[in-house]
Protein backbone atom coordinates (compact mmCIF):
# COMPACT_ATOMS: atom_id res chain seq x y z
CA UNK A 1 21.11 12.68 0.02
CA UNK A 2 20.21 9.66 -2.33
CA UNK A 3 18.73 6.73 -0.06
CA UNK A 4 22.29 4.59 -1.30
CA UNK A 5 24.08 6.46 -0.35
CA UNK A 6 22.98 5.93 3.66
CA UNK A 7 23.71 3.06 5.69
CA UNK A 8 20.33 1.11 6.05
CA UNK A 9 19.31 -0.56 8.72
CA UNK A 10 16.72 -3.87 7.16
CA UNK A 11 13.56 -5.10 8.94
CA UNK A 12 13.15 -8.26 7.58
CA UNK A 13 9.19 -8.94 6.33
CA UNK A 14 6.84 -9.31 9.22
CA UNK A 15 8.81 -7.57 12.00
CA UNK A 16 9.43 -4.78 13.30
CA UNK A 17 11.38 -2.03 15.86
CA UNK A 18 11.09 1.15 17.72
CA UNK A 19 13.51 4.00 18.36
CA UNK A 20 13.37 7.79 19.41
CA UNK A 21 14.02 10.06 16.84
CA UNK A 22 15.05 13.77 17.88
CA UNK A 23 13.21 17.06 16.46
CA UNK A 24 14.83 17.93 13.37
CA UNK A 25 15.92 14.11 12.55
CA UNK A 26 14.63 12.18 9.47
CA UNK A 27 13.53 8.88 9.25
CA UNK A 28 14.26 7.74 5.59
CA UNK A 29 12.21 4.54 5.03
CA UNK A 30 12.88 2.44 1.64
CA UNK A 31 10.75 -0.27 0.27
CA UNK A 32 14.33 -2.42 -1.21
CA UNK A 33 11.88 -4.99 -3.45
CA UNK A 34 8.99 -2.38 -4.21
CA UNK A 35 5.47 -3.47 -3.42
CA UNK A 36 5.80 -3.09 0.83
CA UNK A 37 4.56 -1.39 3.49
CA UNK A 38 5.69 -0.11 6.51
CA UNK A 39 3.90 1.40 9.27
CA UNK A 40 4.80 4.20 10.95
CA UNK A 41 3.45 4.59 14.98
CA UNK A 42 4.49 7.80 16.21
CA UNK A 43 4.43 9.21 19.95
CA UNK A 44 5.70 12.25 22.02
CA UNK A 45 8.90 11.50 23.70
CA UNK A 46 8.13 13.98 26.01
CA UNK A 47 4.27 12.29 26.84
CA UNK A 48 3.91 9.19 25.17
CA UNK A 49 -0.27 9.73 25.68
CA UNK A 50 0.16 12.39 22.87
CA UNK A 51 0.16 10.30 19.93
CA UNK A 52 -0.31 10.25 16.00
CA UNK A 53 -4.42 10.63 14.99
CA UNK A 54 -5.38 9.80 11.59
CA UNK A 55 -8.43 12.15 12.36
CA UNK A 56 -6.63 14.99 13.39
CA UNK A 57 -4.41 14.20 10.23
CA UNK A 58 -7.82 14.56 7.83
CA UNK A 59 -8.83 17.75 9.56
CA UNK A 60 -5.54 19.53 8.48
CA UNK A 61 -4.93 18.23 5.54
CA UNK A 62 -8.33 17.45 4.27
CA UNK A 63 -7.03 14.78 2.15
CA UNK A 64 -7.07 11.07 2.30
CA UNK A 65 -3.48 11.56 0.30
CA UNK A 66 -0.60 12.94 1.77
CA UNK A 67 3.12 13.66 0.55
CA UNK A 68 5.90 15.85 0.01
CA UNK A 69 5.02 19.07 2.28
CA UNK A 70 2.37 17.55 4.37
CA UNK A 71 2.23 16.39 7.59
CA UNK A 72 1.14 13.77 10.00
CA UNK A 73 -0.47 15.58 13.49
CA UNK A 74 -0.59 14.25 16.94
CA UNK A 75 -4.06 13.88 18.95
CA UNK A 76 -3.35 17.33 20.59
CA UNK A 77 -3.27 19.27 16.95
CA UNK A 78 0.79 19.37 16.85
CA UNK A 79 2.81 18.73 14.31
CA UNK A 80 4.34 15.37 14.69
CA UNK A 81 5.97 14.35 11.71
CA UNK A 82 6.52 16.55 8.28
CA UNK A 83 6.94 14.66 4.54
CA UNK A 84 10.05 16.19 3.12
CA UNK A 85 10.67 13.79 0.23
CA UNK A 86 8.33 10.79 -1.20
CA UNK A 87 8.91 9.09 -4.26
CA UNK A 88 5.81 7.34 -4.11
CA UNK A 89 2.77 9.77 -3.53
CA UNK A 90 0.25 7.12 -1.94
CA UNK A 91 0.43 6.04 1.20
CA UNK A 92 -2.59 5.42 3.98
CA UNK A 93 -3.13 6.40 7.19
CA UNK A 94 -6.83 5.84 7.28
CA UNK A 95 -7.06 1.91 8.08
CA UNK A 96 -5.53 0.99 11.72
CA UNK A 97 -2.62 -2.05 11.84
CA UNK A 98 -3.30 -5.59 10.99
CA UNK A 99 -3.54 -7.51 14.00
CA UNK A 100 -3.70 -11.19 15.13
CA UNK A 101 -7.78 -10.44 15.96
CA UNK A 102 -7.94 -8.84 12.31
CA UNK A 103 -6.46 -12.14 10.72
CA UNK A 104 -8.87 -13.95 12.55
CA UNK A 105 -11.96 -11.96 11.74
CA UNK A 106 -11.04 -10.87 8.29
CA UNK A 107 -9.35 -13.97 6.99
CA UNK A 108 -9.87 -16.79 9.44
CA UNK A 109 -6.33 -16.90 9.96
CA UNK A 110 -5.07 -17.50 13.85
CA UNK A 111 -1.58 -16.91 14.98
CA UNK A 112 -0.77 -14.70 12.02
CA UNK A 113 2.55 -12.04 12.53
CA UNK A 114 0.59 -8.70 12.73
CA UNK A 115 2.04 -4.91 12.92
CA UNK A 116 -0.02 -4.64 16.25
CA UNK A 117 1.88 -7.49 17.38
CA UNK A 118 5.36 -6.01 16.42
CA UNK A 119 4.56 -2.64 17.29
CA UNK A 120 3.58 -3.75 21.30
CA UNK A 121 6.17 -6.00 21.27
CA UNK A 122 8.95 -3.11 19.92
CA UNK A 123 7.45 -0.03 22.00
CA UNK A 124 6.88 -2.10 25.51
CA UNK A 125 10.22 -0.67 26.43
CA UNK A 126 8.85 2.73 26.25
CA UNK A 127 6.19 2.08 28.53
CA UNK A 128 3.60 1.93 25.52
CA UNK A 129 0.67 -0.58 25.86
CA UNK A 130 -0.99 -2.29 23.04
CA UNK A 131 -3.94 -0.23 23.49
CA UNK A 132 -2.00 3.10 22.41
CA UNK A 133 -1.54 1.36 19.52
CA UNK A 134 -4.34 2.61 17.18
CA UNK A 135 -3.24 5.04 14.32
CA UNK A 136 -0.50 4.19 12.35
CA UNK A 137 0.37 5.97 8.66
CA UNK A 138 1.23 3.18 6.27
CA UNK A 139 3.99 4.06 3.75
CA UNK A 140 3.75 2.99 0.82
CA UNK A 141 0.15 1.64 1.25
CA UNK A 142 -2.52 1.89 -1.72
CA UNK A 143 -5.88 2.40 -0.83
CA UNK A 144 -8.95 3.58 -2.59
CA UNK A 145 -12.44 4.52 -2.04
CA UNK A 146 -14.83 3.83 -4.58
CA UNK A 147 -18.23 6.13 -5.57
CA UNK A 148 -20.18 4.04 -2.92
CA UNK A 149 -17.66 5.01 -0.18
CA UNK A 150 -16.09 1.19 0.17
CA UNK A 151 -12.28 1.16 0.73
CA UNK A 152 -10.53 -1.03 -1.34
CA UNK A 153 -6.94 -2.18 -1.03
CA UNK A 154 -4.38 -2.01 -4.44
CA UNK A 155 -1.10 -3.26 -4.62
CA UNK A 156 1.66 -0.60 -2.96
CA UNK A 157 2.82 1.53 -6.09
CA UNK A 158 6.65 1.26 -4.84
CA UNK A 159 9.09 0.42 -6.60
CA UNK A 160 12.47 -1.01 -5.88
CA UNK A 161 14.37 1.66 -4.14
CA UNK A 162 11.46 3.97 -3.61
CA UNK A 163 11.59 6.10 -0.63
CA UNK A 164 9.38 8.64 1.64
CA UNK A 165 11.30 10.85 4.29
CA UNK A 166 9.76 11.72 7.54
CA UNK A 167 11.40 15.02 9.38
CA UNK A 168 10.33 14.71 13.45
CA UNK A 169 8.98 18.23 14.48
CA UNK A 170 9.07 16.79 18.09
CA UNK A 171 10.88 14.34 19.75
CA UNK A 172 9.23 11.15 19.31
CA UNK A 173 9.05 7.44 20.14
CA UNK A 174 8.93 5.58 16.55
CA UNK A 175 7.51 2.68 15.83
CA UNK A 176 8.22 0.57 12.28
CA UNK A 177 7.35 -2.47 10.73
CA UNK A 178 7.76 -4.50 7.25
CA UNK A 179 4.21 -4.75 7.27
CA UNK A 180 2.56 -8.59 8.37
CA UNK A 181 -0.18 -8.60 5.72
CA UNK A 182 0.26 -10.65 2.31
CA UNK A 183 -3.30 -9.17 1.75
CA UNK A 184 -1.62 -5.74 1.82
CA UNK A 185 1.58 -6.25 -0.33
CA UNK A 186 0.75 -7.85 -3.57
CA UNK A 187 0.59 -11.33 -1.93
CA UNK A 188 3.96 -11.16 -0.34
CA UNK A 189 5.64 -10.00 2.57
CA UNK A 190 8.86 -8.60 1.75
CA UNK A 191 11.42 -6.44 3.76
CA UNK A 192 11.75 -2.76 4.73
CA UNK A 193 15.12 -0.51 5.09
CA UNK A 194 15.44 2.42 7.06
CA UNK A 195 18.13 5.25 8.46
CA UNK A 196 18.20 8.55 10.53
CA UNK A 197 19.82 11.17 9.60
């Protein structure tokens, strides 16, 4: 089903939510403006301490890129979360979520929104402390490695409309934000929409 043809819930830029979403759903996430990232925090309904690892996420996939008929794996080597549909074909999941220290270490920025800081505040009704809160993948998120091994952030290569769609192998807690960083989205923070289905 086309993304406009669903009813889409909007984060607005620089916030974000948390929901469960049953084996067998699918999260549809949609970058409305192009050029935005959301991250994606993903945990076992059934034992929040298993949780998505970016690590265990290289091992099986062994690739920093991931899309359509890949998946995202939980710290215990289970399949969390499978890519069914992507329009974009980059995304991250090797750098963790911007968070209020980051700003302040990275860009001397205090009090900054963060995705850390949306995530805790979204999944602290599940009983999820901020310190869970380590892996995230990043839809829509453009990052590169050059020859000498540094990682270099690009502008996300969505465009307006563009979606990825996430099938839940497990029931899971979800975390989502419209991602905090200007730094990270071509210099502006912009919105996010999402459905299940």
């Amino acid at each position: 089903m086309s993304i406009s043809a669903l009813k889409l819930e909007r984060l607005h830029p620089q916030t974000g939510t948390a929901f469960v979403l049953e084996r067998g759903q699918s999260l549809h996430i949609a970058s409305p403006t192009g050029e935005q990232v959301a991250d994606v925090a993903a945990f076992s309904l059934d034992d929040p301490r298993e949780s998505f690892s970016a690590g265990r996420t290289l091992d099986y996939n062994a690739s920093i890129y991931i899309s359509t008929g890949d998946a995202l794996y939980s710290n215990r080597s289970a399949v969390m979360l499978a890519i069914v549909k992507d329009d974009v074909g980059r995304h991250d999941y090797l750098l963790t979520p911007c968070s209020e220290k980051m700003f302040e270490l990275l860009r001397g920025r205090y009090g900054h929104p963060s995705c850390h800081g949306n995530l805790t505040a979204a999944l602290a009704r599940f009983g999820i402390q901020p310190d869970a809160i380590s892996a995230t993948f990043n839809a829509f998120m453009s990052v590169t490695i050059d020859a000498r091994g540094k990682v270099h952030i690009e502008p996300p290569l969505s465009k307006p409309g563009d979606e990825i769609v996430l099938r839940a192998e497990m029931d899971l807690i979800v975390g989502l934000t419209a991602c905090s960083s200007e730094h990270t989205n071509a210099g502006e923070c912009k919105p996010i929409d999402y459905c299940i289905t």
